[in-house]
N, C-alpha and C. Protein backbone atom coordinates (compact mmCIF):
# COMPACT_ATOMS: atom_id res chain seq x y z
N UNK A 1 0.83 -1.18 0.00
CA UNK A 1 0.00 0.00 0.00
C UNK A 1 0.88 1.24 0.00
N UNK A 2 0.46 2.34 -0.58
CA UNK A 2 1.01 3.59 -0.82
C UNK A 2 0.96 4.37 -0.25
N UNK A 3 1.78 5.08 0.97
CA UNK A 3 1.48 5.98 1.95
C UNK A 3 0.65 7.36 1.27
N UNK A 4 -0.35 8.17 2.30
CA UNK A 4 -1.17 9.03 1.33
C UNK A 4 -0.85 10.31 2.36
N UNK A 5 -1.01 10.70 1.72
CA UNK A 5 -0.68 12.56 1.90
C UNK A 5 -1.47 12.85 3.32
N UNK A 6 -2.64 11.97 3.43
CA UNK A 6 -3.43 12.32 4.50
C UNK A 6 -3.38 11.98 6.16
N UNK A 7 -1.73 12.01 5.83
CA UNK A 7 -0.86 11.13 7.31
C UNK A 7 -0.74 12.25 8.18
N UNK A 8 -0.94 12.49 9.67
CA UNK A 8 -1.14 13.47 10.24
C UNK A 8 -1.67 13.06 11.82
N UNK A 9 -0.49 13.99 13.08
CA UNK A 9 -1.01 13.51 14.12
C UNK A 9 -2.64 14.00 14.39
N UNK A 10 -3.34 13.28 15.32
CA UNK A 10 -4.71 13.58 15.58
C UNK A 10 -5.10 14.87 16.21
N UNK A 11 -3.83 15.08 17.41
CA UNK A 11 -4.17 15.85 18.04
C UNK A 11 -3.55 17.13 17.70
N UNK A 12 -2.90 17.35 16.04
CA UNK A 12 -3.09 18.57 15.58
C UNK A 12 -4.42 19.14 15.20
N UNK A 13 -3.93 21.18 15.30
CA UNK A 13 -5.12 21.65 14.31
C UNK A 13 -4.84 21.08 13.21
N UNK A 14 -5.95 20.09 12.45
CA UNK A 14 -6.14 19.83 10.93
C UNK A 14 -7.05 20.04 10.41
N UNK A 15 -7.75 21.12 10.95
CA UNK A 15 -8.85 21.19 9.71
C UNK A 15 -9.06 20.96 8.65
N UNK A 16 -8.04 21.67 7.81
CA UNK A 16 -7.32 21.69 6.06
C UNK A 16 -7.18 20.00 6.26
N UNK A 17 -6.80 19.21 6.85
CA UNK A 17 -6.37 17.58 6.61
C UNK A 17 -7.82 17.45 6.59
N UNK A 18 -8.41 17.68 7.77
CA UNK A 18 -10.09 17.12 7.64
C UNK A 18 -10.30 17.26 6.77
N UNK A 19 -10.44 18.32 6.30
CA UNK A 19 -11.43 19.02 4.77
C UNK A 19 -11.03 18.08 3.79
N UNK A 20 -9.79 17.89 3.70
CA UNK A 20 -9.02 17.12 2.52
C UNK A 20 -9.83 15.99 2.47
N UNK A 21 -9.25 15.14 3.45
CA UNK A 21 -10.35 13.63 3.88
C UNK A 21 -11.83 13.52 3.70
N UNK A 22 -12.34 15.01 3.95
CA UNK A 22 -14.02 14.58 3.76
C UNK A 22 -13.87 14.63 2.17
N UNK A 23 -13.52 15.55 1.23
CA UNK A 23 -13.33 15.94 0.13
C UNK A 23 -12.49 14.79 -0.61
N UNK A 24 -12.04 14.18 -0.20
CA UNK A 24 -11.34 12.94 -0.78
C UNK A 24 -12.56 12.05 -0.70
N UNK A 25 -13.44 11.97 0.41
CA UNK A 25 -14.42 10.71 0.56
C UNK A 25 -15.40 11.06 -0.66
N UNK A 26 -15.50 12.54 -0.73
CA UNK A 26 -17.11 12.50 -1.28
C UNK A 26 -16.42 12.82 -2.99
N UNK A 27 -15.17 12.79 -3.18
CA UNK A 27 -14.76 12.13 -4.83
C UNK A 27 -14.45 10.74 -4.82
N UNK A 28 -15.58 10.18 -4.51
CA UNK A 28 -15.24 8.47 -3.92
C UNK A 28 -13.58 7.56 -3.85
N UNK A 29 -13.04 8.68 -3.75
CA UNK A 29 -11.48 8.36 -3.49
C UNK A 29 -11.52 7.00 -2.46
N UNK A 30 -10.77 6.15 -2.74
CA UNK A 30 -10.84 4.83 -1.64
C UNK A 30 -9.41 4.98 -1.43
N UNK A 31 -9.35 5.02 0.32
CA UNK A 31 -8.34 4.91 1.27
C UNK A 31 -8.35 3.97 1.74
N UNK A 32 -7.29 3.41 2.62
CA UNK A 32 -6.99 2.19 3.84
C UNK A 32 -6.70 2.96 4.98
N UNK A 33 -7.49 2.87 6.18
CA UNK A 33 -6.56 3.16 7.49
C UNK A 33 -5.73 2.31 7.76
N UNK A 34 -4.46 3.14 7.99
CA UNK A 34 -3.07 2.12 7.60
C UNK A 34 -3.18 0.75 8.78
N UNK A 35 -2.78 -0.16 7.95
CA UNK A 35 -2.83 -1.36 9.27
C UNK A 35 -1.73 -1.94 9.96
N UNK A 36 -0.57 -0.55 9.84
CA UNK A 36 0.51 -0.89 10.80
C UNK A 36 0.42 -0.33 11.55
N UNK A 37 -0.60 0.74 11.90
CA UNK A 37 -0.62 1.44 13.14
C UNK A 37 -2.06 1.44 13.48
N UNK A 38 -2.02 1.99 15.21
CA UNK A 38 -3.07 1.52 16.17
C UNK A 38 -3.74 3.03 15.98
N UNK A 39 -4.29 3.28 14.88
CA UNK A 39 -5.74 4.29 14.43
C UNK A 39 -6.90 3.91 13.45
N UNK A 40 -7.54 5.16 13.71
CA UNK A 40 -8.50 4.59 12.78
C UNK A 40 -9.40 5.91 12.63
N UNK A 41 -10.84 6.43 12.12
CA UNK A 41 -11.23 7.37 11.69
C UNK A 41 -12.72 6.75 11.98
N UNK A 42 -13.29 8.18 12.88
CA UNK A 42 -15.09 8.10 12.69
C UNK A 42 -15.42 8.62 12.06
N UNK A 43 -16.50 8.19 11.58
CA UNK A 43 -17.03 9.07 10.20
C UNK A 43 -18.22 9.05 10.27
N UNK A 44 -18.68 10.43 10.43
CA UNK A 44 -20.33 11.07 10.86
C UNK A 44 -20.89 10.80 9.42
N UNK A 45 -22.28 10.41 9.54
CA UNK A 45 -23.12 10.38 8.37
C UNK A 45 -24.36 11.48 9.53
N UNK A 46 -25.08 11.09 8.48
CA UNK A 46 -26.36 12.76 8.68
C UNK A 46 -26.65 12.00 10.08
N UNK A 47 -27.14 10.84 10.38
CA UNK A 47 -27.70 10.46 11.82
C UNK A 47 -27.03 9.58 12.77
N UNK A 48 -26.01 9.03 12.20
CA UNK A 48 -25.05 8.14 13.07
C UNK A 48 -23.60 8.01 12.64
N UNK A 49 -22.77 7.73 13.22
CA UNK A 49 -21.31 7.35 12.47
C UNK A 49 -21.17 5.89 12.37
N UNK A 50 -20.06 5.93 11.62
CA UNK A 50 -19.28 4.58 11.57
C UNK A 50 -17.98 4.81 11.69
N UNK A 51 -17.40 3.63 12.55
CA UNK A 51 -15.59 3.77 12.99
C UNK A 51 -15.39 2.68 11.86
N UNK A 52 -13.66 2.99 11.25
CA UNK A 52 -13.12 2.49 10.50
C UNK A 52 -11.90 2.28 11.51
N UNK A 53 -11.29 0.73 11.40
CA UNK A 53 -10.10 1.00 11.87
C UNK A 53 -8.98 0.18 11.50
N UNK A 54 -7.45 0.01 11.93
CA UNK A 54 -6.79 -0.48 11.02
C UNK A 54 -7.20 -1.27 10.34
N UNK A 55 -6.61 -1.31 8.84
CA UNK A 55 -7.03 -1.86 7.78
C UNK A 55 -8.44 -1.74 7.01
N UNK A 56 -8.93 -1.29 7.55
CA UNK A 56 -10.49 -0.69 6.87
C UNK A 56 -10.24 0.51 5.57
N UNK A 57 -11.11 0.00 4.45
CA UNK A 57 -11.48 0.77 3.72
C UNK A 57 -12.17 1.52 4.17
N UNK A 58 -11.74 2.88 3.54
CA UNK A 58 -13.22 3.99 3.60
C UNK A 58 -13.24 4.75 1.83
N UNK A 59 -14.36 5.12 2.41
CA UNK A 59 -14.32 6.07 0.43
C UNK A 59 -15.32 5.06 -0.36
N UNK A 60 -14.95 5.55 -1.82
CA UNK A 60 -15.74 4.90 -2.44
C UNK A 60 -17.25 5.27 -2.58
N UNK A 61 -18.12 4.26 -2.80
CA UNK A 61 -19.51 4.88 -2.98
C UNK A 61 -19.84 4.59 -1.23
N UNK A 62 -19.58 4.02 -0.40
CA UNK A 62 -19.77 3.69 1.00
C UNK A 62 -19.50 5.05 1.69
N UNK A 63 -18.72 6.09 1.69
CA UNK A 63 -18.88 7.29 2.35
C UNK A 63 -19.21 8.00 1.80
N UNK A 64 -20.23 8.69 0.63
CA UNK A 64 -20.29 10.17 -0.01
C UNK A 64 -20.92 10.95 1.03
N UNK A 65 -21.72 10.15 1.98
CA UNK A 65 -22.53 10.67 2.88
C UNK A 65 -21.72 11.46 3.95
N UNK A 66 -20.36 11.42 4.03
CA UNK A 66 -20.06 11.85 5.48
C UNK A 66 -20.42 13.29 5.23
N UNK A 67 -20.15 13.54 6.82
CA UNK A 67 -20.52 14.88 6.73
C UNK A 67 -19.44 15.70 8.10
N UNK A 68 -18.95 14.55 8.94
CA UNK A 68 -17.58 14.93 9.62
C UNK A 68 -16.91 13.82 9.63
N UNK A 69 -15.71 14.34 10.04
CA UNK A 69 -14.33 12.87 10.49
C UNK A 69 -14.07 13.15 11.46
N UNK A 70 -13.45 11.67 12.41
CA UNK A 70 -12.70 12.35 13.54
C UNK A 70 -11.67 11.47 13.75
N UNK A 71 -9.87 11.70 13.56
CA UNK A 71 -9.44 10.97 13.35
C UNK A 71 -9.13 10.23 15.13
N UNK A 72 -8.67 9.10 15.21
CA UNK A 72 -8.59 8.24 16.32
C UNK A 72 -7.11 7.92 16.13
N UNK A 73 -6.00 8.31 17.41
CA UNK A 73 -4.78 7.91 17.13
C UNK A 73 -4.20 9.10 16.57
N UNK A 74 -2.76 8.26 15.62
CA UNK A 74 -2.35 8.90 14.53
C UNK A 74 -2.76 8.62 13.58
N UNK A 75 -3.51 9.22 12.88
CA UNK A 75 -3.96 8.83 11.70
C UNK A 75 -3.40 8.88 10.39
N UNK A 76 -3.17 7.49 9.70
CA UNK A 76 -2.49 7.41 8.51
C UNK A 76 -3.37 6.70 7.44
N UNK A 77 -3.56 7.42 6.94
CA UNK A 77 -4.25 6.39 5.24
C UNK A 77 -3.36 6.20 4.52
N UNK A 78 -3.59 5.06 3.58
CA UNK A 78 -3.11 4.60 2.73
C UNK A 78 -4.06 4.89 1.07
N UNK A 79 -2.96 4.29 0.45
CA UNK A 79 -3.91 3.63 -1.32
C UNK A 79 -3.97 2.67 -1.22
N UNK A 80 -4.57 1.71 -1.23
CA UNK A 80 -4.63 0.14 -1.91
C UNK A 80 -4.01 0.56 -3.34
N UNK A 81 -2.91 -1.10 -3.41
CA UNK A 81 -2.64 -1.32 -4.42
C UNK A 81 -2.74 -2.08 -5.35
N UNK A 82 -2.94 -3.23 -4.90
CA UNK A 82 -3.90 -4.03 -5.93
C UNK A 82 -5.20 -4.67 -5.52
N UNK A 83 -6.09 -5.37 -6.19
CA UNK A 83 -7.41 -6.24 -5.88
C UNK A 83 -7.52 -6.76 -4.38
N UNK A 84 -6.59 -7.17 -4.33
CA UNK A 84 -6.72 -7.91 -3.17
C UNK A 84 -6.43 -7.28 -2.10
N UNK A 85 -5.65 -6.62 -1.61
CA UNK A 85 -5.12 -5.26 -0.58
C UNK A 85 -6.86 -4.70 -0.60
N UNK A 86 -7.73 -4.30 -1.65
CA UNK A 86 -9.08 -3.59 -1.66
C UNK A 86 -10.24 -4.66 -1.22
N UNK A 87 -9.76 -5.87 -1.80
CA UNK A 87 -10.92 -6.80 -1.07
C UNK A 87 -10.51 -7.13 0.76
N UNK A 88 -9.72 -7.00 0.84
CA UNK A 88 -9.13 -7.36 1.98
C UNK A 88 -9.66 -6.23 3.11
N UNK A 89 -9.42 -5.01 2.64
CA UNK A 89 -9.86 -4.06 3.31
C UNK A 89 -11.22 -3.48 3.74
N UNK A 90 -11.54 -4.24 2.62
CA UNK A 90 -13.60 -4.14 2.45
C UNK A 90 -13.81 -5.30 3.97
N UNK A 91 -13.34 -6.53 3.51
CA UNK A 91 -13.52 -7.48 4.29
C UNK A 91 -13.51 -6.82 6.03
N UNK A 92 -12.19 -6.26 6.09
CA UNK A 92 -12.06 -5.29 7.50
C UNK A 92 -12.77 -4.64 7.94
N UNK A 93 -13.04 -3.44 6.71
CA UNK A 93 -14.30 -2.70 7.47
C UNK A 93 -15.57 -3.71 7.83
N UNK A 94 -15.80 -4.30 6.75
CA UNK A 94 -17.28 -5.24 7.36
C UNK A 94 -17.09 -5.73 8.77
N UNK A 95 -15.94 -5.99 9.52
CA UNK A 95 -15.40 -6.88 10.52
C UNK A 95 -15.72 -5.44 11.59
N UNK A 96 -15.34 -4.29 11.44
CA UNK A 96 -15.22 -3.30 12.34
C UNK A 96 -16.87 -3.05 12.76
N UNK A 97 -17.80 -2.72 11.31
CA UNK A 97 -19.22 -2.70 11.25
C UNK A 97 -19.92 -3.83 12.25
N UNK A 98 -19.77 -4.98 11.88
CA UNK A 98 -20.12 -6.32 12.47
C UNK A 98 -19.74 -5.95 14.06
N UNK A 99 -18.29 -5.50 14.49
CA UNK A 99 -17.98 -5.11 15.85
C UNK A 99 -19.36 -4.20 16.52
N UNK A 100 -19.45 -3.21 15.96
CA UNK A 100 -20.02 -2.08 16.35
C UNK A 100 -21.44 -2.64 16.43
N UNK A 101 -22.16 -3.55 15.63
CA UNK A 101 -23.64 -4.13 15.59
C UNK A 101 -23.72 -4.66 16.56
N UNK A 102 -22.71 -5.44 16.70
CA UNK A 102 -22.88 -6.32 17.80
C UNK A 102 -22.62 -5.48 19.60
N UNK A 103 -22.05 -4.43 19.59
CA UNK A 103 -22.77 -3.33 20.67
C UNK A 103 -24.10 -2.75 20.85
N UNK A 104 -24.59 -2.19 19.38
CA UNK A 104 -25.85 -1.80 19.15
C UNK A 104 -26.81 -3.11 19.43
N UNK A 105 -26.65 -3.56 19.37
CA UNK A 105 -27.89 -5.01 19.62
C UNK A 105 -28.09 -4.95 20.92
N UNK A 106 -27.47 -4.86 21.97
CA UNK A 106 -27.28 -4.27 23.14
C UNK A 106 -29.04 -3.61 23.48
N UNK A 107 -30.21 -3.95 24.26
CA UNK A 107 -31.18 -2.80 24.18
C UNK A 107 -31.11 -2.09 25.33
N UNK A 108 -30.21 -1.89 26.17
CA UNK A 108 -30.16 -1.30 27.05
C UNK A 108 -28.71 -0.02 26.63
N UNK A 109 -29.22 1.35 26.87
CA UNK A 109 -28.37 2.38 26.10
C UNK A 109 -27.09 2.23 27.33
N UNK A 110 -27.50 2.66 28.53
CA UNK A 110 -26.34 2.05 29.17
C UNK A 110 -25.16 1.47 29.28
N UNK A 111 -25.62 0.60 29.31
CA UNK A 111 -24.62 -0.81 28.24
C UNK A 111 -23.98 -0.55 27.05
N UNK A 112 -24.53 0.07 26.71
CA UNK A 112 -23.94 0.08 25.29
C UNK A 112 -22.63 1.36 25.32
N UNK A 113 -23.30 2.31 26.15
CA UNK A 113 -22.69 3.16 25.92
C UNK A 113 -21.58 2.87 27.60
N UNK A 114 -21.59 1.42 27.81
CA UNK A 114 -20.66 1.39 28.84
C UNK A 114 -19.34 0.41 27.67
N UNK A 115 -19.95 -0.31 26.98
CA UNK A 115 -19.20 -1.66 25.97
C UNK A 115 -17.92 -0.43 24.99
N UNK A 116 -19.32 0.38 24.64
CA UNK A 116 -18.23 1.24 23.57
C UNK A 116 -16.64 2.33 23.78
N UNK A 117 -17.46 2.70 25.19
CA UNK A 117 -16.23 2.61 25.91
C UNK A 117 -14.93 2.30 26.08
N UNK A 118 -15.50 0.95 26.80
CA UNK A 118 -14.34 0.39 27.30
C UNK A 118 -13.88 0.00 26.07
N UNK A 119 -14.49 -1.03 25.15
CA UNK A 119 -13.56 -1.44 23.33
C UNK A 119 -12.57 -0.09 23.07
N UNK A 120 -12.54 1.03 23.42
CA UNK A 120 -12.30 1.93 22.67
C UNK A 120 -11.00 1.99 23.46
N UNK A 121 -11.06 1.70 24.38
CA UNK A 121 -9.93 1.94 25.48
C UNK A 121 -8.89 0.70 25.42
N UNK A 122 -9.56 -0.42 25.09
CA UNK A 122 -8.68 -1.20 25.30
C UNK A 122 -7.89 -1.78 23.84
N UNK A 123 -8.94 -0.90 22.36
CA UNK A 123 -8.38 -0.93 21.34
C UNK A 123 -7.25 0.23 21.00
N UNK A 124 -7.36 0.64 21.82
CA UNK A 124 -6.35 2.39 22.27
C UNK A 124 -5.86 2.44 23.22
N UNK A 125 -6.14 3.04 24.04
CA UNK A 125 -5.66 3.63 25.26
C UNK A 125 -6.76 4.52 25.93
N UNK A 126 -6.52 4.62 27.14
CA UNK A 126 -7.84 5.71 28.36
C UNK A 126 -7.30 7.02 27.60
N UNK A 127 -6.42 7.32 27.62
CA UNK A 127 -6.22 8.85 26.77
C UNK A 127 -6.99 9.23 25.63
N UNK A 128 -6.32 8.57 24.57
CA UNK A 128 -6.78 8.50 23.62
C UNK A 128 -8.46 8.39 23.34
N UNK A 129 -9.05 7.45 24.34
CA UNK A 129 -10.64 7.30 24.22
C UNK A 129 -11.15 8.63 24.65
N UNK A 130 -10.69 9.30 26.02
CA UNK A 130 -10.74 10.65 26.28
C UNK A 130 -10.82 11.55 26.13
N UNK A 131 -10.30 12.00 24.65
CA UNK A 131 -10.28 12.60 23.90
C UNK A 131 -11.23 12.98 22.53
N UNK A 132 -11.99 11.96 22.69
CA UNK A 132 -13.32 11.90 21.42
C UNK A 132 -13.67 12.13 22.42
N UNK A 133 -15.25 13.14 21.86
CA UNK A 133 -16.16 13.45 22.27
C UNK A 133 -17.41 12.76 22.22
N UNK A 134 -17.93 12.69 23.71
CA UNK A 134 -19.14 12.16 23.77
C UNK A 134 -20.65 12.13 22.58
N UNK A 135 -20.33 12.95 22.03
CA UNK A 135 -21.42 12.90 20.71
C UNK A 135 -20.93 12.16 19.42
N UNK A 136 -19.56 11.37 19.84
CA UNK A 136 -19.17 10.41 18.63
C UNK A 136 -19.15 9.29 19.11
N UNK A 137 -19.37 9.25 20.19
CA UNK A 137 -19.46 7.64 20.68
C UNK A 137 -20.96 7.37 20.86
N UNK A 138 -21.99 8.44 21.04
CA UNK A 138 -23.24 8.17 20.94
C UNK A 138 -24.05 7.97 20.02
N UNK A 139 -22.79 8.60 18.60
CA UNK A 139 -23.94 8.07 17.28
C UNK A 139 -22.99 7.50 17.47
N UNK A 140 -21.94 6.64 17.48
CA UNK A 140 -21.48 5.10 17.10
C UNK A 140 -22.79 3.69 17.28
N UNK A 141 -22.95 3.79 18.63
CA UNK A 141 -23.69 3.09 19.62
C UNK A 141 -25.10 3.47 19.66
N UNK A 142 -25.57 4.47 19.22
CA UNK A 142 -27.54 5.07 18.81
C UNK A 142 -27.89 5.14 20.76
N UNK A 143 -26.93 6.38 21.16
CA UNK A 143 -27.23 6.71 22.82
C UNK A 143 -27.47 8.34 22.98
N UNK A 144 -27.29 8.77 23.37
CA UNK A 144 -27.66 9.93 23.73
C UNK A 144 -26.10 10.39 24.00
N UNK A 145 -25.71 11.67 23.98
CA UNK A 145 -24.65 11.88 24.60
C UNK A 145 -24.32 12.04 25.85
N UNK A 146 -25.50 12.78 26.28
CA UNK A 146 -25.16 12.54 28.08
C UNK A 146 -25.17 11.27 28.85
N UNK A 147 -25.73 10.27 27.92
CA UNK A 147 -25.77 8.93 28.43
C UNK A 147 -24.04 8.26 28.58
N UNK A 148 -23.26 8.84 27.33
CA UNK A 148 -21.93 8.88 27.66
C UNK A 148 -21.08 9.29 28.69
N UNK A 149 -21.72 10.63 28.76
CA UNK A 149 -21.00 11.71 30.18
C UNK A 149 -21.50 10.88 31.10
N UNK A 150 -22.79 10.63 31.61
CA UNK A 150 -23.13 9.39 32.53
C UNK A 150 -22.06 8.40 33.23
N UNK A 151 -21.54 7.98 31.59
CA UNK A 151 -21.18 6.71 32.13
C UNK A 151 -19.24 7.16 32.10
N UNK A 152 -19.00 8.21 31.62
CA UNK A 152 -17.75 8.55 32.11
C UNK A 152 -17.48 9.17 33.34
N UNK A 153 -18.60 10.11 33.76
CA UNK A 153 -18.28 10.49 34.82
C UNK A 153 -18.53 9.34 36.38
N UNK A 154 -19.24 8.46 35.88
CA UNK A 154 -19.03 7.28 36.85
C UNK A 154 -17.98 6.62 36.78
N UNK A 155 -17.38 6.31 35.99
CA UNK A 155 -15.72 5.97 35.46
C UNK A 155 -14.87 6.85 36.43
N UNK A 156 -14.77 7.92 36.42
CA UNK A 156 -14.19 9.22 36.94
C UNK A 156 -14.15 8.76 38.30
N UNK A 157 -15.46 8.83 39.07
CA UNK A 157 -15.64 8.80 40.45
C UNK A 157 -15.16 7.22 41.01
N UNK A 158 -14.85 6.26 40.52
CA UNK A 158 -14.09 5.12 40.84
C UNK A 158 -13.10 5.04 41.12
């Protein structure tokens, strides 16, 4: 895979990188979140997001919809370079999607918004999860956002 221009720590100002990335998604440009490193990218649609993470495709006709990013980590995309590097990566994201359903199935918001959490922490780090905002982990998971603050600030008081 081909390192892409859109390599950049998270916790810079990137707006201009954002912009790039949404503007890369919605010319159905297809990226890889690189799968040698421990990031990955949320990606707001009009009513919920979806997390992509190493090795996941994004782009294509599957994101024209975004409408924000938020990168997770350091975030590095790639190009796929041949067929299989792109099927492979499709395969990933489906695997990340499938992750995330299987929280949402969850009918208690609570829960859910206690599961998404912790995955996030232990696919990262407590910092790093810390740092997204409660209104991206609530459309991940279909919770409310204060249902997040809820369940962080009970985290907190432990």
């Amino acid at each position: 895979m081909k390192e892409n221009l859109s390599s950049y720590p998270s916790n810079s100002p990137a707006s201009l990188n954002i912009d790039n990335i949404i503007a890369q998604l919605h010319k159905k440009q297809l990226l890889v979140v690189n799968p040698r490193r421990k990031n990955g990218i949320i990606l707001y649609k009009r009513y919920h997001a979806e997390f992509a993470g190493p090795g996941a495709v994004i782009g294509s006709v599957f994101d024209l919809d975004v409408v924000q990013v938020i990168p997770v980590g350091k975030l590095s995309l790639v190009t796929p370079q041949t067929p299989q590097e792109k099927i492979n990566a499709y395969l990933i994201r489906r695997q990340w999607v499938r992750l995330t359903k299987q929280i949402t199935d969850n009918p208690v918001p609570l829960q859910r918004a206690q599961v998404i959490l912790n995955q996030f922490e232990n696919w990262f780090d407590a910092d790093t999860a810390a740092k997204l905002p409660d209104e991206a982990f609530a459309l991940l998971v279909g919770v409310l956002p204060q249902t997040i603050k809820k369940i962080r600030h009970e985290f907190e008081r432990l």
